[in-house]
N, C-alpha and C. Protein backbone atom coordinates (compact mmCIF):
# COMPACT_ATOMS: atom_id res chain seq x y z
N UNK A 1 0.84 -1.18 0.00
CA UNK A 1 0.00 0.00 0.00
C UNK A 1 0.89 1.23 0.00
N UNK A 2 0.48 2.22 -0.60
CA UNK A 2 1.19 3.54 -0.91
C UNK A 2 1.04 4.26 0.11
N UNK A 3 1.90 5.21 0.50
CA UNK A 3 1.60 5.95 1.57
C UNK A 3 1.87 7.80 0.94
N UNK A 4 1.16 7.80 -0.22
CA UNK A 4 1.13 8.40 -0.90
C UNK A 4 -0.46 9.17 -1.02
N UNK A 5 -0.62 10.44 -0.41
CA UNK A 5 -2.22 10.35 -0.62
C UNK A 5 -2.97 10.49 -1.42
N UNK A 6 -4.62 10.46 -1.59
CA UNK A 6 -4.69 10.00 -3.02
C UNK A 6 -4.74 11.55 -3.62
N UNK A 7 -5.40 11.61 -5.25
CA UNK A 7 -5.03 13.09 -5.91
C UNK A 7 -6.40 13.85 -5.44
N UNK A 8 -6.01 15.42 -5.01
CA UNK A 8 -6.71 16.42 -5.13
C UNK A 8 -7.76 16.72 -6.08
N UNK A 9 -7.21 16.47 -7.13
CA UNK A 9 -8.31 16.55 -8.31
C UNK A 9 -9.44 15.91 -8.44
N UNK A 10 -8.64 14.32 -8.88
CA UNK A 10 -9.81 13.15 -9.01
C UNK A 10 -10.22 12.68 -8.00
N UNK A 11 -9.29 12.44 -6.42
CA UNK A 11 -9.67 11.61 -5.78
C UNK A 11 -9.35 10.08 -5.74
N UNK A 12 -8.50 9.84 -6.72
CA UNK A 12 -8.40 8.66 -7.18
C UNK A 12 -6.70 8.20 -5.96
N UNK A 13 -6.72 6.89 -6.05
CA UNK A 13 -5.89 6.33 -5.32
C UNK A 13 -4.69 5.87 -5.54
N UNK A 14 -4.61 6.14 -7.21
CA UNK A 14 -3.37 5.35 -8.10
C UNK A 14 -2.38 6.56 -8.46
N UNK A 15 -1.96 7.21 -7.32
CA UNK A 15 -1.20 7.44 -7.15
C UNK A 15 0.68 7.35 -6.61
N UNK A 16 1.59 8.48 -7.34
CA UNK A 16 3.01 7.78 -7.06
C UNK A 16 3.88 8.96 -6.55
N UNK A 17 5.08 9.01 -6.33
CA UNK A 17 5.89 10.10 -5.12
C UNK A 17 7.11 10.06 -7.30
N UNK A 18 7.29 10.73 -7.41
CA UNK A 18 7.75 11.55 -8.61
C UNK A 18 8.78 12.47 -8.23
N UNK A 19 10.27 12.17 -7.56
CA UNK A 19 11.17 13.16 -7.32
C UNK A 19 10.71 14.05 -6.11
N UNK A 20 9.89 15.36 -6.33
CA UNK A 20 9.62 15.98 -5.43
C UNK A 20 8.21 16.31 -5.09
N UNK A 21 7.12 15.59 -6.27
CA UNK A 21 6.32 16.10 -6.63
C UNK A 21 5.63 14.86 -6.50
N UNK A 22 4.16 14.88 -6.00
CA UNK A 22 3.11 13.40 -5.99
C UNK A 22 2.84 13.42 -7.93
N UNK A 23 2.39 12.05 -8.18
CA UNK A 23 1.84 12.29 -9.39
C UNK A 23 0.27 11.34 -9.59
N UNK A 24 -0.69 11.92 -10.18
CA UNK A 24 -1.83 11.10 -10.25
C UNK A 24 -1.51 10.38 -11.55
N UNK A 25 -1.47 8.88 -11.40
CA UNK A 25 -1.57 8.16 -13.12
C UNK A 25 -2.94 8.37 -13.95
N UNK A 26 -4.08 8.53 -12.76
CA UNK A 26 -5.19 8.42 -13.64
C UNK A 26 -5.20 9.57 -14.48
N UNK A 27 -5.13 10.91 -13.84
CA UNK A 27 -5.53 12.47 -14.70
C UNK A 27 -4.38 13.27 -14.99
N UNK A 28 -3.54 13.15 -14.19
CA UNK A 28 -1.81 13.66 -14.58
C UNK A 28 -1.86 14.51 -13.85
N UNK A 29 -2.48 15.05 -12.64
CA UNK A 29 -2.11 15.97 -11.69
C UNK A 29 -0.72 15.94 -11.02
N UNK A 30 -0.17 16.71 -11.01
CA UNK A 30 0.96 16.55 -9.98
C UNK A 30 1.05 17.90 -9.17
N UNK A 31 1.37 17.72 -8.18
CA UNK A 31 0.80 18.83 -6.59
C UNK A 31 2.58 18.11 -6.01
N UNK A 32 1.98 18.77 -4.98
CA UNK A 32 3.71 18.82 -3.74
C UNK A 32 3.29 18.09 -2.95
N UNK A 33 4.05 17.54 -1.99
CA UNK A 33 3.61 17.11 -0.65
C UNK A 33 3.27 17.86 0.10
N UNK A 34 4.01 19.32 0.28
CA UNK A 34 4.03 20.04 1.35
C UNK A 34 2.32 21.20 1.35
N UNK A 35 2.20 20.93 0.05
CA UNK A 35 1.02 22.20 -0.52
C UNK A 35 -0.42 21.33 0.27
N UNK A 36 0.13 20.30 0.84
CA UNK A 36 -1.23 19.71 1.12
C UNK A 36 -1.54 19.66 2.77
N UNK A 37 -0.92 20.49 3.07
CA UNK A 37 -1.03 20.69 4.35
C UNK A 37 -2.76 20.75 5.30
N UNK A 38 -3.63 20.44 5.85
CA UNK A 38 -4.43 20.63 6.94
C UNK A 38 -4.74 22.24 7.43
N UNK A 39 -5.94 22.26 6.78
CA UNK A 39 -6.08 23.92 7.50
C UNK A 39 -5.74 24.66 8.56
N UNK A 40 -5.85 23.10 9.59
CA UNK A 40 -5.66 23.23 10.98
C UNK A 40 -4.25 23.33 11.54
N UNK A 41 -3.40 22.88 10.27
CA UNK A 41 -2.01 22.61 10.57
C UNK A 41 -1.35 23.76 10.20
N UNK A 42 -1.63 24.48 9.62
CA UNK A 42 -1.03 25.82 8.87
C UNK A 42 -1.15 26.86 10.24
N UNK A 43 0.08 27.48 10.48
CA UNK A 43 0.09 28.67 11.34
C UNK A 43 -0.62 29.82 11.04
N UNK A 44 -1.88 30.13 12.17
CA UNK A 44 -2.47 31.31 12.03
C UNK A 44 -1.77 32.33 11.58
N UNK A 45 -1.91 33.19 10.71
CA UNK A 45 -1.60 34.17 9.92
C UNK A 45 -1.65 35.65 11.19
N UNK A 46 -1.17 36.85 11.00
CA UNK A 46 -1.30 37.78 11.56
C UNK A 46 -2.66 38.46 11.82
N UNK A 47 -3.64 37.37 13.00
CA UNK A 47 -4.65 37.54 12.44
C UNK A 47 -4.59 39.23 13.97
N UNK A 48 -5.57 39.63 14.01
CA UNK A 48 -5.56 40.72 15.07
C UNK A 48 -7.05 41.18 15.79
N UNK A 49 -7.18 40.53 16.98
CA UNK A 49 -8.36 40.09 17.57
C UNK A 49 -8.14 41.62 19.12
N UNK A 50 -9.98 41.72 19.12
CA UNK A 50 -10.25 42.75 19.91
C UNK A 50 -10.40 42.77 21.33
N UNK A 51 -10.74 43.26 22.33
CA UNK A 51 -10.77 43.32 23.71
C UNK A 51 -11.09 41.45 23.95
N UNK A 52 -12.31 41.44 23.39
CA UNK A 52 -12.80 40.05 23.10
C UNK A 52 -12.65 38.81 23.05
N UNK A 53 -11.66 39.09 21.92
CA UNK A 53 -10.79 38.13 20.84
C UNK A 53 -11.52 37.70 19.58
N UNK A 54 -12.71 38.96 19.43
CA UNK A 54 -13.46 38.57 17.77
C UNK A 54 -11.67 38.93 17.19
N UNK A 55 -12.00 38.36 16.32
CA UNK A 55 -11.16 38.96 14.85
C UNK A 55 -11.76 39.94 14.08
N UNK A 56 -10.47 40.64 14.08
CA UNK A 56 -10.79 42.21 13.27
C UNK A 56 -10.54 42.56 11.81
N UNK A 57 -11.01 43.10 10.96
CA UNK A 57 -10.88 43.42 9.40
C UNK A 57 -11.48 44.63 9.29
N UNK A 58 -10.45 44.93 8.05
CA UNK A 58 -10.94 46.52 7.57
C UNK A 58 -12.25 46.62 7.33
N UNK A 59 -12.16 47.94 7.87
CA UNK A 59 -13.90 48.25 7.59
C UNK A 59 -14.59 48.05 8.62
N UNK A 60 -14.35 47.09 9.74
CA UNK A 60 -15.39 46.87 10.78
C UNK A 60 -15.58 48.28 11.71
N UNK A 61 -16.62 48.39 12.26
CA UNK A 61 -17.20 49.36 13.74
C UNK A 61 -16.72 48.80 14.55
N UNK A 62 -15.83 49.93 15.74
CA UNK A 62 -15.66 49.11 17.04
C UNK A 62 -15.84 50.55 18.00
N UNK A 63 -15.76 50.07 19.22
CA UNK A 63 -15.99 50.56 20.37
C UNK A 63 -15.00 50.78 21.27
N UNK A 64 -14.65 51.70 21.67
CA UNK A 64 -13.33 52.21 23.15
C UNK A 64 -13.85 51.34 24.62
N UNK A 65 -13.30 50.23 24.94
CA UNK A 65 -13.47 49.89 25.83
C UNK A 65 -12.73 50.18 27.21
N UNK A 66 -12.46 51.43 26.92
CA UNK A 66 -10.97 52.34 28.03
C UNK A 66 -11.01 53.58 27.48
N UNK A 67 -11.00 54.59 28.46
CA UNK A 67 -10.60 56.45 28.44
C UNK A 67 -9.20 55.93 27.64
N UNK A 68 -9.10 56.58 26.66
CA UNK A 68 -7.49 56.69 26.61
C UNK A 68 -7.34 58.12 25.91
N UNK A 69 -5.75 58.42 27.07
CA UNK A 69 -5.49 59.93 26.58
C UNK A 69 -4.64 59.66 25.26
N UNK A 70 -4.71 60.53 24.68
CA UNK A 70 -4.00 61.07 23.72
C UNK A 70 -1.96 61.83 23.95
N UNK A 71 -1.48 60.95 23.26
CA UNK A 71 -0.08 61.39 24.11
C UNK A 71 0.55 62.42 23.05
N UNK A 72 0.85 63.80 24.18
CA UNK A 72 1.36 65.02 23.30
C UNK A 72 0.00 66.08 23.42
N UNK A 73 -1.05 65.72 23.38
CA UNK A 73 -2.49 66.46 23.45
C UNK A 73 -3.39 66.09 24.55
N UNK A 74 -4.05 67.32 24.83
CA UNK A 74 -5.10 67.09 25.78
C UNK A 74 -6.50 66.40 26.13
N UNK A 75 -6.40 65.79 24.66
CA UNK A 75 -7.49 65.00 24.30
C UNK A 75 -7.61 63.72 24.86
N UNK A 76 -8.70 63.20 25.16
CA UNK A 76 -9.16 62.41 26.13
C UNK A 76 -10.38 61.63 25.11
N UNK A 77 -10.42 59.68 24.54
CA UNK A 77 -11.02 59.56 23.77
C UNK A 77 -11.95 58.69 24.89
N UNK A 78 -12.99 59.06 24.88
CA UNK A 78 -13.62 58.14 25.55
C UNK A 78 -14.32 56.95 25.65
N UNK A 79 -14.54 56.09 26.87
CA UNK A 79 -14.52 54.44 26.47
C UNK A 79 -16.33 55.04 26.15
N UNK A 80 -16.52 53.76 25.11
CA UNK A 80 -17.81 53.79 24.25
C UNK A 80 -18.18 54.90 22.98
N UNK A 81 -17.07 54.98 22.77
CA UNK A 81 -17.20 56.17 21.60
C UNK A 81 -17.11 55.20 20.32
N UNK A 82 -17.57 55.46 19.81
CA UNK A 82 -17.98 54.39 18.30
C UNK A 82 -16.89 55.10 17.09
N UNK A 83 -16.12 54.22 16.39
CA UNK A 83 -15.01 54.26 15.03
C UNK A 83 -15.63 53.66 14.21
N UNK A 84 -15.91 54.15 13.38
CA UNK A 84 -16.20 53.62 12.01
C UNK A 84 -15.08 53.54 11.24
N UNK A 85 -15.54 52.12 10.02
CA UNK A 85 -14.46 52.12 9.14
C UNK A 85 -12.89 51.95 9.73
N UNK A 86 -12.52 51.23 10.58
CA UNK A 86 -10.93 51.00 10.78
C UNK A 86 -10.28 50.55 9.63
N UNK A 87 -9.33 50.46 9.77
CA UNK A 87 -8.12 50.10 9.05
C UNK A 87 -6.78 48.95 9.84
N UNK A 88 -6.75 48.41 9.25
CA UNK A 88 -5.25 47.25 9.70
C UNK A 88 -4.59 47.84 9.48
N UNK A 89 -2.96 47.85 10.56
CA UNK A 89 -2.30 47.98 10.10
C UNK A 89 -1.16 47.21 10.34
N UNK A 90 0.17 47.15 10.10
CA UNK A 90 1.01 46.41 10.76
C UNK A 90 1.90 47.54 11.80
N UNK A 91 2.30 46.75 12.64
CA UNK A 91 3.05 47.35 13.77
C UNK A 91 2.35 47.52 15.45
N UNK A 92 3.00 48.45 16.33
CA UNK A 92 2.87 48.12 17.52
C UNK A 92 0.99 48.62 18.06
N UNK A 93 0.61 49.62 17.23
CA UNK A 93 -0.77 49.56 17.22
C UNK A 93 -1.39 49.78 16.03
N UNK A 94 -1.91 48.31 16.12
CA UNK A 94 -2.82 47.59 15.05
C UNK A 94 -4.01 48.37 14.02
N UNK A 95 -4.55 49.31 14.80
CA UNK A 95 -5.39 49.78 14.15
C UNK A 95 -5.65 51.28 13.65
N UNK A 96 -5.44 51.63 12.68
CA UNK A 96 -5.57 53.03 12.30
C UNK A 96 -6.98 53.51 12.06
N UNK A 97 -7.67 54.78 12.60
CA UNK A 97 -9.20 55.16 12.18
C UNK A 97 -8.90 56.57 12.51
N UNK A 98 -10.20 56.91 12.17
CA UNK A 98 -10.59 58.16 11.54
C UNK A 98 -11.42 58.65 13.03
N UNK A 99 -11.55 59.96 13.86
CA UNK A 99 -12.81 60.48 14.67
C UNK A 99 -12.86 61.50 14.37
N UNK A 100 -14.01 62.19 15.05
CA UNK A 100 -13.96 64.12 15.40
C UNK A 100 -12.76 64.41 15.67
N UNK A 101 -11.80 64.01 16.51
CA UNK A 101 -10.45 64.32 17.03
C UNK A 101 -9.51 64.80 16.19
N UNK A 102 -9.49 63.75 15.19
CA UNK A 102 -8.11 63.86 13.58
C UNK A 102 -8.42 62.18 14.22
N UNK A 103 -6.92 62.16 12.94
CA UNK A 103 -6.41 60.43 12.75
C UNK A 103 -5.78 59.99 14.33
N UNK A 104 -6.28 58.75 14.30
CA UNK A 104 -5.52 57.86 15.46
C UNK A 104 -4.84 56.59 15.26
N UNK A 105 -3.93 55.92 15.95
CA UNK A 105 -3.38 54.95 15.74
C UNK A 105 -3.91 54.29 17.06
N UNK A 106 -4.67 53.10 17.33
CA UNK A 106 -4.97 52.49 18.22
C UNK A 106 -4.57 51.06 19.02
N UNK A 107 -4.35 50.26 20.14
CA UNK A 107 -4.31 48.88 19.88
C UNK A 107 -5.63 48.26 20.06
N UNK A 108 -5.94 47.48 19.45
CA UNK A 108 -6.64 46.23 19.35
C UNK A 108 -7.37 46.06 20.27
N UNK A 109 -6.24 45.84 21.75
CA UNK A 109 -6.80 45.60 22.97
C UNK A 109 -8.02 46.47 23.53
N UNK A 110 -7.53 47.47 23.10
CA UNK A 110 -8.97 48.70 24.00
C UNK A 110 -10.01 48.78 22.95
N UNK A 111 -10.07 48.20 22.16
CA UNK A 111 -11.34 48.27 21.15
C UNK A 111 -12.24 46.92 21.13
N UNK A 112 -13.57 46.81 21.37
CA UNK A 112 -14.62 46.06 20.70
C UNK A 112 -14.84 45.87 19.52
N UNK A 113 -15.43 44.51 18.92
CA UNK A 113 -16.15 44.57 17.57
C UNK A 113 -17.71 45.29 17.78
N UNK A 114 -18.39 45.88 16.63
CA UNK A 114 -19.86 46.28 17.08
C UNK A 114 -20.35 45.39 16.15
């Protein structure tokens, strides 16, 4: 018995290990070993989750779940104030949006999904 799994395509079982590459005899697919990895097995991606731990994406509404001051200004954003439209970003805070205030750079942590 092959320990070869069967093909992606067809499904079929008459399959063979081809150098680096699986090969199906029935349809001629040939795929990788490694490309066939388990959804579950693949390392979560940079995903970036809220007070919560929903997961966050551009565009969502969220909520200030914390006063937070503003550093350099006297501004004071307050917890339950509603952001529309965020933005991802990469780096030490995750989320860029828009208020009455001007632009902010936020983390993750002090924000809700709505």
């Amino acid at each position: 018995m092959s320990d070869v799994p069967p093909c992606p395509n067809c499904a079929q079982e008459n399959t063979y290990p081809d150098g680096t590459l699986n090969v199906c005899a029935d349809c001629g697919h040939e795929w990788s070993p490694h490309s066939m990895q388990a959804p579950d097995d693949l390392p979560e991606m940079n995903v970036i989750r809220d007070a919560n731990g929903n997961a966050l994406s551009d565009g969502d509404s969220v909520v200030l779940v914390k006063d937070l001051r503003v550093k350099g200004s006297s501004i004071t954003l307050k917890v339950g104030t509603r952001v529309k439209s965020i933005r991802l970003v990469e780096g030490d805070h995750e989320v860029d949006c828009r208020m009455d205030g001007g632009s902010f750079m936020l983390k993750a942590c002090y924000l809700k999904k709505v």
